[in-house]
N, C-alpha and C. Protein backbone atom coordinates (compact mmCIF):
# COMPACT_ATOMS: atom_id res chain seq x y z
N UNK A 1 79.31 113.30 191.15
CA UNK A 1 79.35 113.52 189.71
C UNK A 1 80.51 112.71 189.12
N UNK A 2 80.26 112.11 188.45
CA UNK A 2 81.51 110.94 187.56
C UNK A 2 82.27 112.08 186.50
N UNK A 3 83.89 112.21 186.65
CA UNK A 3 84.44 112.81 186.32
C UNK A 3 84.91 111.92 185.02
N UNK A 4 84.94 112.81 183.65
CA UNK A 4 85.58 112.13 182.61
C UNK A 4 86.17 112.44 181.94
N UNK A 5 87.23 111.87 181.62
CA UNK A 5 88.64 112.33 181.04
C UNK A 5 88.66 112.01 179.24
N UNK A 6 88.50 113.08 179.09
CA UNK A 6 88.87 113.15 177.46
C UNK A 6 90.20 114.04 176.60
N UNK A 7 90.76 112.51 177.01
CA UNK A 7 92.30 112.70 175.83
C UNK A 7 92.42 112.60 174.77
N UNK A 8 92.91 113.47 173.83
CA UNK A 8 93.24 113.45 172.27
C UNK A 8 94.94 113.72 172.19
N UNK A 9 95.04 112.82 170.83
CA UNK A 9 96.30 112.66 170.56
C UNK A 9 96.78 113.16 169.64
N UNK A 10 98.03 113.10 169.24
CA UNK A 10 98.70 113.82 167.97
C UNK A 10 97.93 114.38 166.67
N UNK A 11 98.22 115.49 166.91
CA UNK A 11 97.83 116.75 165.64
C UNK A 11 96.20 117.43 166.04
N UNK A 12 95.48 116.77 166.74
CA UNK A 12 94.08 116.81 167.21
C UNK A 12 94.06 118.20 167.60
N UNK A 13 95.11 118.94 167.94
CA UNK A 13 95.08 120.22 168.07
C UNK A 13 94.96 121.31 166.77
N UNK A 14 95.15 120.49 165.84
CA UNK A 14 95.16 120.98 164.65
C UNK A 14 93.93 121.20 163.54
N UNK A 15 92.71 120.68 164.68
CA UNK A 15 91.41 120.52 163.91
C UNK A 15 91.32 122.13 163.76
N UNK A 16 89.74 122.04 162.45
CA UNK A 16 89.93 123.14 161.97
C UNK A 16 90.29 123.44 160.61
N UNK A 17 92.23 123.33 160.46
CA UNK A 17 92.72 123.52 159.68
C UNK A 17 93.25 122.18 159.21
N UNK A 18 93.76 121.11 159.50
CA UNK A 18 94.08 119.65 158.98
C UNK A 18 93.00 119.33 158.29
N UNK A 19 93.63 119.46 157.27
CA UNK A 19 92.78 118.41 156.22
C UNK A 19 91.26 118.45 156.37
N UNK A 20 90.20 119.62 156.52
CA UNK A 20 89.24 119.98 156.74
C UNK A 20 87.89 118.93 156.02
N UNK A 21 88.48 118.25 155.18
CA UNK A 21 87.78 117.48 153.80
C UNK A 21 87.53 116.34 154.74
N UNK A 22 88.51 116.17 155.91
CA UNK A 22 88.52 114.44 156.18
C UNK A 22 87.64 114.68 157.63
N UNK A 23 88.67 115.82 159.05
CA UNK A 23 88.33 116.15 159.67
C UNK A 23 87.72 116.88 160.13
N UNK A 24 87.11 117.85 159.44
CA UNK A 24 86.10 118.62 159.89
C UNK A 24 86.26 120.09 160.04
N UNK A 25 86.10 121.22 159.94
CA UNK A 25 85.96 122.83 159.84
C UNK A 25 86.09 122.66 161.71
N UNK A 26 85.68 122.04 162.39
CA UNK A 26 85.26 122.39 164.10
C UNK A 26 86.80 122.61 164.24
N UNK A 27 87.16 123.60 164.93
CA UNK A 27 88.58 123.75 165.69
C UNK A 27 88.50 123.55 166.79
N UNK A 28 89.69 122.67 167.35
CA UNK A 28 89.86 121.86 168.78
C UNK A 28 89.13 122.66 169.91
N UNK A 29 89.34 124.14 170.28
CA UNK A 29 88.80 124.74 171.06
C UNK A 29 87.06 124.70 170.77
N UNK A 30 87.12 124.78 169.76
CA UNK A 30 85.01 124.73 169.28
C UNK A 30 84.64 123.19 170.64
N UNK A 31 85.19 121.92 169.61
CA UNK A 31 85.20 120.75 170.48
C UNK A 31 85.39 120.49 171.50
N UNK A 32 86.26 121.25 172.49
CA UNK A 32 86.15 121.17 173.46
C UNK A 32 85.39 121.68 174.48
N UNK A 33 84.26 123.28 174.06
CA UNK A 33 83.58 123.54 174.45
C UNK A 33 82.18 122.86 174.33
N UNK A 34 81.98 121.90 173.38
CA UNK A 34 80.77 121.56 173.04
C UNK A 34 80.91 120.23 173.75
N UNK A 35 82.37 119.45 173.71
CA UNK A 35 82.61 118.06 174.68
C UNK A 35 82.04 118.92 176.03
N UNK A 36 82.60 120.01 176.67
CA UNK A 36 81.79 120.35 178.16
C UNK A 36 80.76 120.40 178.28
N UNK A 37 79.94 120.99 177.42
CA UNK A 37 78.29 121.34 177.24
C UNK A 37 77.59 120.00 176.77
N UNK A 38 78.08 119.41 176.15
CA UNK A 38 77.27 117.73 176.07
C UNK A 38 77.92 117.10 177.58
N UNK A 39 78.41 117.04 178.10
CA UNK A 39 78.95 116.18 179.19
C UNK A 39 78.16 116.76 180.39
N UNK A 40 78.29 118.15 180.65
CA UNK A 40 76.96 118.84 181.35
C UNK A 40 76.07 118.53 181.23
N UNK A 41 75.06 118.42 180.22
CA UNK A 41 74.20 118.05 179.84
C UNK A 41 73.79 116.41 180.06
N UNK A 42 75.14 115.49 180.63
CA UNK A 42 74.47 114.07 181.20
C UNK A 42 74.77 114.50 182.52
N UNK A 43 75.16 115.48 182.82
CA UNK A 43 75.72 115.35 184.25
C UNK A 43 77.15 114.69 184.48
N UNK A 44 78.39 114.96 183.67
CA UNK A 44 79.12 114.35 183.79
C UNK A 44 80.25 115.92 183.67
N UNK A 45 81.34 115.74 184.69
CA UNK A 45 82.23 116.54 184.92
C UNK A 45 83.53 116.34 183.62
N UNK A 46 83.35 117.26 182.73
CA UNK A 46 84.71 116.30 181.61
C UNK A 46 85.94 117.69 181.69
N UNK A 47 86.78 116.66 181.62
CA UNK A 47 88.65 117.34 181.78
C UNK A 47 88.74 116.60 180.49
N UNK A 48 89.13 117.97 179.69
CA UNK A 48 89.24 117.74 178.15
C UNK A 48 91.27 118.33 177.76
N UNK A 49 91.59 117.22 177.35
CA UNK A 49 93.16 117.63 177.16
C UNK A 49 93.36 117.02 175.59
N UNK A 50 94.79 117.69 175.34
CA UNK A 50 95.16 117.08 173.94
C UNK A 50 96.76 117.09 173.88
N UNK A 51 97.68 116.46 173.81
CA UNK A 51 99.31 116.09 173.69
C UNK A 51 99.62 115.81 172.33
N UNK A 52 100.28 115.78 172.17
CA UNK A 52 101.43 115.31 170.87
C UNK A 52 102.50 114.46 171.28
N UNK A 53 102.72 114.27 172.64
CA UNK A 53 103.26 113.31 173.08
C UNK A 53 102.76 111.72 173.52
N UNK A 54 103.35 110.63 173.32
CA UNK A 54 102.57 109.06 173.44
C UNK A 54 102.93 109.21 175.22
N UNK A 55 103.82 109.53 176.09
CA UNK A 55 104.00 109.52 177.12
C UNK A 55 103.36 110.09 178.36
N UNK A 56 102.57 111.28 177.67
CA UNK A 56 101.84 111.60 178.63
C UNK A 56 100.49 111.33 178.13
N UNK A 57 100.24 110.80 177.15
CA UNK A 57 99.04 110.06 177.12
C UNK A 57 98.94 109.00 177.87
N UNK A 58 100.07 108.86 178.12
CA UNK A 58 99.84 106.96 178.97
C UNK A 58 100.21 107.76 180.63
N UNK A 59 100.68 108.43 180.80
CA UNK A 59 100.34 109.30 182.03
C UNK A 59 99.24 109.80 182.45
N UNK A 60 98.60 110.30 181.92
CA UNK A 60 97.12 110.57 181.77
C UNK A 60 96.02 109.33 182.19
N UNK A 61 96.38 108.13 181.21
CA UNK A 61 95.62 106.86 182.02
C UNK A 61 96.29 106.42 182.68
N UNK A 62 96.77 106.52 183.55
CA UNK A 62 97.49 106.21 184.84
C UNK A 62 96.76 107.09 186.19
N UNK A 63 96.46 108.36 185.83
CA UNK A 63 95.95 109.58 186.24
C UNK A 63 94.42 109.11 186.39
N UNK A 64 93.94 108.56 185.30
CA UNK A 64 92.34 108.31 185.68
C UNK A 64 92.10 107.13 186.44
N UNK A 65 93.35 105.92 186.19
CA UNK A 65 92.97 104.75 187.08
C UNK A 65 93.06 105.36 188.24
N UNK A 66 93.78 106.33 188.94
CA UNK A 66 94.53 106.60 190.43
C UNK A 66 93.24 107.42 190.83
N UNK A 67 92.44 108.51 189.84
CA UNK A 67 91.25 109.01 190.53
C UNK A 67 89.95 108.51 190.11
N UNK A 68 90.11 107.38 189.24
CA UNK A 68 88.67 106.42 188.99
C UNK A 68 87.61 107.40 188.16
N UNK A 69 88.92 107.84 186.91
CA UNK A 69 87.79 108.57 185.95
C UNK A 69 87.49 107.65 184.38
N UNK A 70 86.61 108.35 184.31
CA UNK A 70 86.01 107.57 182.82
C UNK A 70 86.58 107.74 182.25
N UNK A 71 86.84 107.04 180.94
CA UNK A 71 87.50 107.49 179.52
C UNK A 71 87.48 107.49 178.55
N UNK A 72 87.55 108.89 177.62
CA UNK A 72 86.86 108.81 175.91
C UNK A 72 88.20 108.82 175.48
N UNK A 73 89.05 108.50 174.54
CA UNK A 73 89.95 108.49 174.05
C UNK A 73 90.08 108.67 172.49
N UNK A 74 90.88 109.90 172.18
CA UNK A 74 91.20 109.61 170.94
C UNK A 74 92.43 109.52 170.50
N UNK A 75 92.92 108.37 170.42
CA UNK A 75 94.53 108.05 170.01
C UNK A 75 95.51 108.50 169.31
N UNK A 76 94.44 109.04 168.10
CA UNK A 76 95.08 109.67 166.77
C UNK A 76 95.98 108.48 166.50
N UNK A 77 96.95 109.09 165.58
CA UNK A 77 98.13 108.24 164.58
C UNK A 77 98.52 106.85 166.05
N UNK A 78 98.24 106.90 167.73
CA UNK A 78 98.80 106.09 168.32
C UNK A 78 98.32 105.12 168.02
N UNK A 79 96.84 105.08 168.22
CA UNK A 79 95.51 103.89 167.34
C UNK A 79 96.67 102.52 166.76
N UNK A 80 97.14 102.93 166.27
CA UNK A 80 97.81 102.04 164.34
C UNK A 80 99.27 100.97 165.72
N UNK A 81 99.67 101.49 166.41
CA UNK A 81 101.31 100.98 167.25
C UNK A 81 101.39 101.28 168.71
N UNK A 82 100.82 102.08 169.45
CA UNK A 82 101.72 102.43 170.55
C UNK A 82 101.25 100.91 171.76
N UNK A 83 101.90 99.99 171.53
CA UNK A 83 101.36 99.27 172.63
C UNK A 83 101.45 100.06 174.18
N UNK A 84 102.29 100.83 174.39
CA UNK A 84 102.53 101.77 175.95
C UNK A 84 101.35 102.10 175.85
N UNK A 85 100.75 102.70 175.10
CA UNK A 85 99.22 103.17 175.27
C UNK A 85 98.27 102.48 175.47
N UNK A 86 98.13 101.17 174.80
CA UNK A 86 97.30 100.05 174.48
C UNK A 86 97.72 99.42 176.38
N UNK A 87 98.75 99.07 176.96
CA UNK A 87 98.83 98.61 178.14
C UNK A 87 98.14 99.67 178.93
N UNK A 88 98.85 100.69 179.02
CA UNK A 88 97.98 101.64 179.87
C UNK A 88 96.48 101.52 179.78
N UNK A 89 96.06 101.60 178.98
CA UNK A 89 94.22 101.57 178.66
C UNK A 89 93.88 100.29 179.27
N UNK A 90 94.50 99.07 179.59
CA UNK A 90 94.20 97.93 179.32
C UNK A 90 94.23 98.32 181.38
N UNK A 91 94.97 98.95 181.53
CA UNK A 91 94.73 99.31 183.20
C UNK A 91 93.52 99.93 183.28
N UNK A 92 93.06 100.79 183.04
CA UNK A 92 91.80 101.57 182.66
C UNK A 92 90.53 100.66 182.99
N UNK A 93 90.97 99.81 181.90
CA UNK A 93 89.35 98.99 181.76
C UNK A 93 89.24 98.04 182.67
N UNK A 94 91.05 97.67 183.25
CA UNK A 94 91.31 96.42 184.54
C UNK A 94 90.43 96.68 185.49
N UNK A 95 90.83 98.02 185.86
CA UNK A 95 90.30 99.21 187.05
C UNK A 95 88.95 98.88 187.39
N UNK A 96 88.19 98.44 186.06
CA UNK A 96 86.39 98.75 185.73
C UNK A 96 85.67 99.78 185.76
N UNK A 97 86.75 100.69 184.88
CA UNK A 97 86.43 101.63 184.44
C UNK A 97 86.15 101.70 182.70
N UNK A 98 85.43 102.82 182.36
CA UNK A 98 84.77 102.61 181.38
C UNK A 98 85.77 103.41 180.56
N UNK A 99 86.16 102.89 178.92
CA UNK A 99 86.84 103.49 178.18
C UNK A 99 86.85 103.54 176.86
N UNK A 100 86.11 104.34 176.55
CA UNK A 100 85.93 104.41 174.75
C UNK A 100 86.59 104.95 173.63
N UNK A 101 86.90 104.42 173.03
CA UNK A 101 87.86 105.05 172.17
C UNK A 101 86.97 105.85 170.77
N UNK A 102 87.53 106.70 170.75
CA UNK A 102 86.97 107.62 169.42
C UNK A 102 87.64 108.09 168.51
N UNK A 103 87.09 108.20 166.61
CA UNK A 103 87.55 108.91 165.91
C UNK A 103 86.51 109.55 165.41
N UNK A 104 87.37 110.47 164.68
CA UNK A 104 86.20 111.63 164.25
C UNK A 104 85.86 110.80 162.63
N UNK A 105 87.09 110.15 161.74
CA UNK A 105 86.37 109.44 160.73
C UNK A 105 86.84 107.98 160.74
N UNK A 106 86.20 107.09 160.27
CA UNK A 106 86.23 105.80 159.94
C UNK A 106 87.30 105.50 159.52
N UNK A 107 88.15 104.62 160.60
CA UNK A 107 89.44 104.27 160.30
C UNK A 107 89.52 103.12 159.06
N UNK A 108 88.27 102.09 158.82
CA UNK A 108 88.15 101.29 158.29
C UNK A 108 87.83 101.63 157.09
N UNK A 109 87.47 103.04 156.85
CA UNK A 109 87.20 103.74 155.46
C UNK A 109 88.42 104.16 155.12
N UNK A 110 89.52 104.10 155.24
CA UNK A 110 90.75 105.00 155.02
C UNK A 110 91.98 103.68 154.54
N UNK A 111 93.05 104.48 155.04
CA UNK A 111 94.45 103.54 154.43
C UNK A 111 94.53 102.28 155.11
N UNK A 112 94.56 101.28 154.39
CA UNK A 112 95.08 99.68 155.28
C UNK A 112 95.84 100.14 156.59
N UNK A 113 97.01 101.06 156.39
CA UNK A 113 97.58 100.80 158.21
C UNK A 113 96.63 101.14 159.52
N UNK A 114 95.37 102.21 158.54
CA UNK A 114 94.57 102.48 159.89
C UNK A 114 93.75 101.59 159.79
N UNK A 115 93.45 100.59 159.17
CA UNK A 115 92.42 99.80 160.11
C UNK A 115 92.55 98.84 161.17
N UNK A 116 93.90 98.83 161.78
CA UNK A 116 94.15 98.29 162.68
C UNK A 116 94.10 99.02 163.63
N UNK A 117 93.83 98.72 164.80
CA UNK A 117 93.62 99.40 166.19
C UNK A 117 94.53 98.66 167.80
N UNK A 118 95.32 99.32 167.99
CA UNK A 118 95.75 98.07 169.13
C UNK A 118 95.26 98.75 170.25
N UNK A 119 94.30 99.31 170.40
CA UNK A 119 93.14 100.24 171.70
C UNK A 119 92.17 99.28 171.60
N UNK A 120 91.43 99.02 170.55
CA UNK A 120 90.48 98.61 170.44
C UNK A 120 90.30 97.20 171.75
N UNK A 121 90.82 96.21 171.28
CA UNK A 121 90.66 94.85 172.03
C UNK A 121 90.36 95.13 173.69
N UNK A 122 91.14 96.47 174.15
CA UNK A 122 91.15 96.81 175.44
C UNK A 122 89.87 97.93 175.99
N UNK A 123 89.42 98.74 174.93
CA UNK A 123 88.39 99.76 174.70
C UNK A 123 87.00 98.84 175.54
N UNK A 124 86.47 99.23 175.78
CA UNK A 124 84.69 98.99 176.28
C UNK A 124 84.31 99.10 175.08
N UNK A 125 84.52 100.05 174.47
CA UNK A 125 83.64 100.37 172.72
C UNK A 125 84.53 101.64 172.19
N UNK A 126 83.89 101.36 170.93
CA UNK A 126 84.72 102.11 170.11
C UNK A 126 83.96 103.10 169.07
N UNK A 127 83.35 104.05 168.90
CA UNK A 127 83.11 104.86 167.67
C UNK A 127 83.63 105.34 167.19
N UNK A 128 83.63 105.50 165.82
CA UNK A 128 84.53 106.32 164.88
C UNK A 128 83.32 106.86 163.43
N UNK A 129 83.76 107.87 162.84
CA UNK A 129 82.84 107.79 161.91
C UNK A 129 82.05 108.99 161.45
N UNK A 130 81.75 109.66 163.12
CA UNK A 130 80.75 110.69 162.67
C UNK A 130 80.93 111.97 163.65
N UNK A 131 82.58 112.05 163.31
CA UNK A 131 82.96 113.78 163.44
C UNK A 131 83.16 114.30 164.95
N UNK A 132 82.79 115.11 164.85
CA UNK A 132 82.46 115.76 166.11
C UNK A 132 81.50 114.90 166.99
N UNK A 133 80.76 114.84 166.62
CA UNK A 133 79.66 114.14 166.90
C UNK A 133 79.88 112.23 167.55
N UNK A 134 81.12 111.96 167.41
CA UNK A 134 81.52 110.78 167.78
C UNK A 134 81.93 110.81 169.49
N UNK A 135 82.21 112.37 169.87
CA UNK A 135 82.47 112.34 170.76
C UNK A 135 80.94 112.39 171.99
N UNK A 136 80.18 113.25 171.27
CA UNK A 136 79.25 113.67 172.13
C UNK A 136 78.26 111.48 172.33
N UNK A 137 78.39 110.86 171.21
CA UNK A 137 77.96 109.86 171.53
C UNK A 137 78.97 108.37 172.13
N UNK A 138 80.23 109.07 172.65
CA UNK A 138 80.69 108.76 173.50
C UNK A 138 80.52 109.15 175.30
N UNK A 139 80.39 110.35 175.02
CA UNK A 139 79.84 110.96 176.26
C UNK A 139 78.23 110.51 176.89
N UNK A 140 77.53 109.94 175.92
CA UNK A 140 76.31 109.54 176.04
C UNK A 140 76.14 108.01 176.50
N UNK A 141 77.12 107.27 176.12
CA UNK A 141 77.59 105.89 176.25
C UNK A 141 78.06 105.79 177.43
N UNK A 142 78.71 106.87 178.58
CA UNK A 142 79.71 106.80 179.59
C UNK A 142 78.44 106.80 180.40
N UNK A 143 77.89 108.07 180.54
CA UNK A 143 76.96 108.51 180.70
C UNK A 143 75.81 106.96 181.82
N UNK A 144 75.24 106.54 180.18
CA UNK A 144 74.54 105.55 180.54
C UNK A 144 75.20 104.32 181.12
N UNK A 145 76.54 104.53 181.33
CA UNK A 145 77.38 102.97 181.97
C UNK A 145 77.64 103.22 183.66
């Protein structure tokens, strides 16, 4: 069974109640039960985590290159600067492992600083856009890779 690692980043714990207009009514725990039950559902084993720290996010992909897990990623605010993150991922995909990056809305719909991505160039693919739902068609993407 292909084990897959889905990390979220700063404030992502806060779904729910953040800014409900942009991100969505689902609270992190909702999402994370429904990331297991869609990932079940391809047959895929998912370890669902979330930090507020950039350091153990890049610990984390260090963690999946060493046990050769997949990866959905959501960067949050790291997306916009953290090159430590952006190198780490860039091990990820070295590995040939699969790594997608996700948002729940369209970074390219929002403020000029988010439409930059320094994940992206290193990402396999990238969705953003459609909520909750960005994840489960990340999980569907791993899935079929």
């Amino acid at each position: 069974m292909t084990t897959v690692l889905i990390a979220n980043g700063p404030n992502l714990n806060r779904l729910g109640t953040r800014e409900p207009d942009k991100y969505g009514s689902t609270p992190y725990e909702e999402l994370a039960a429904l990331a297991m039950q869609w990932g079940a559902e391809r047959g895929l084993e998912v370890v669902m985590r979330q930090t507020n720290d950039e350091s153990e996010l890049v610990g984390w992909m260090h963690e999946a290159v060493d046990s050769e897990w997949a990866v959905i990623l959501n960067p949050a605010a790291f997306t916009h600067y953290s090159y430590a993150l952006r190198d780490a991922c860039a091990m990820v995909t070295g590995a040939g492992l699969p790594l997608v990056e996700v948002h729940l809305t369209n970074p390219h719909a929002r403020e000029e600083f988010r439409h930059t991505s320094v994940v992206s160039g290193v990402a396999t693919g990238t969705i953003a856009g459609f909520g909750t739902d960005s994840y489960r068609l990340a999980l569907a993407a791993v899935a079929g890779a």
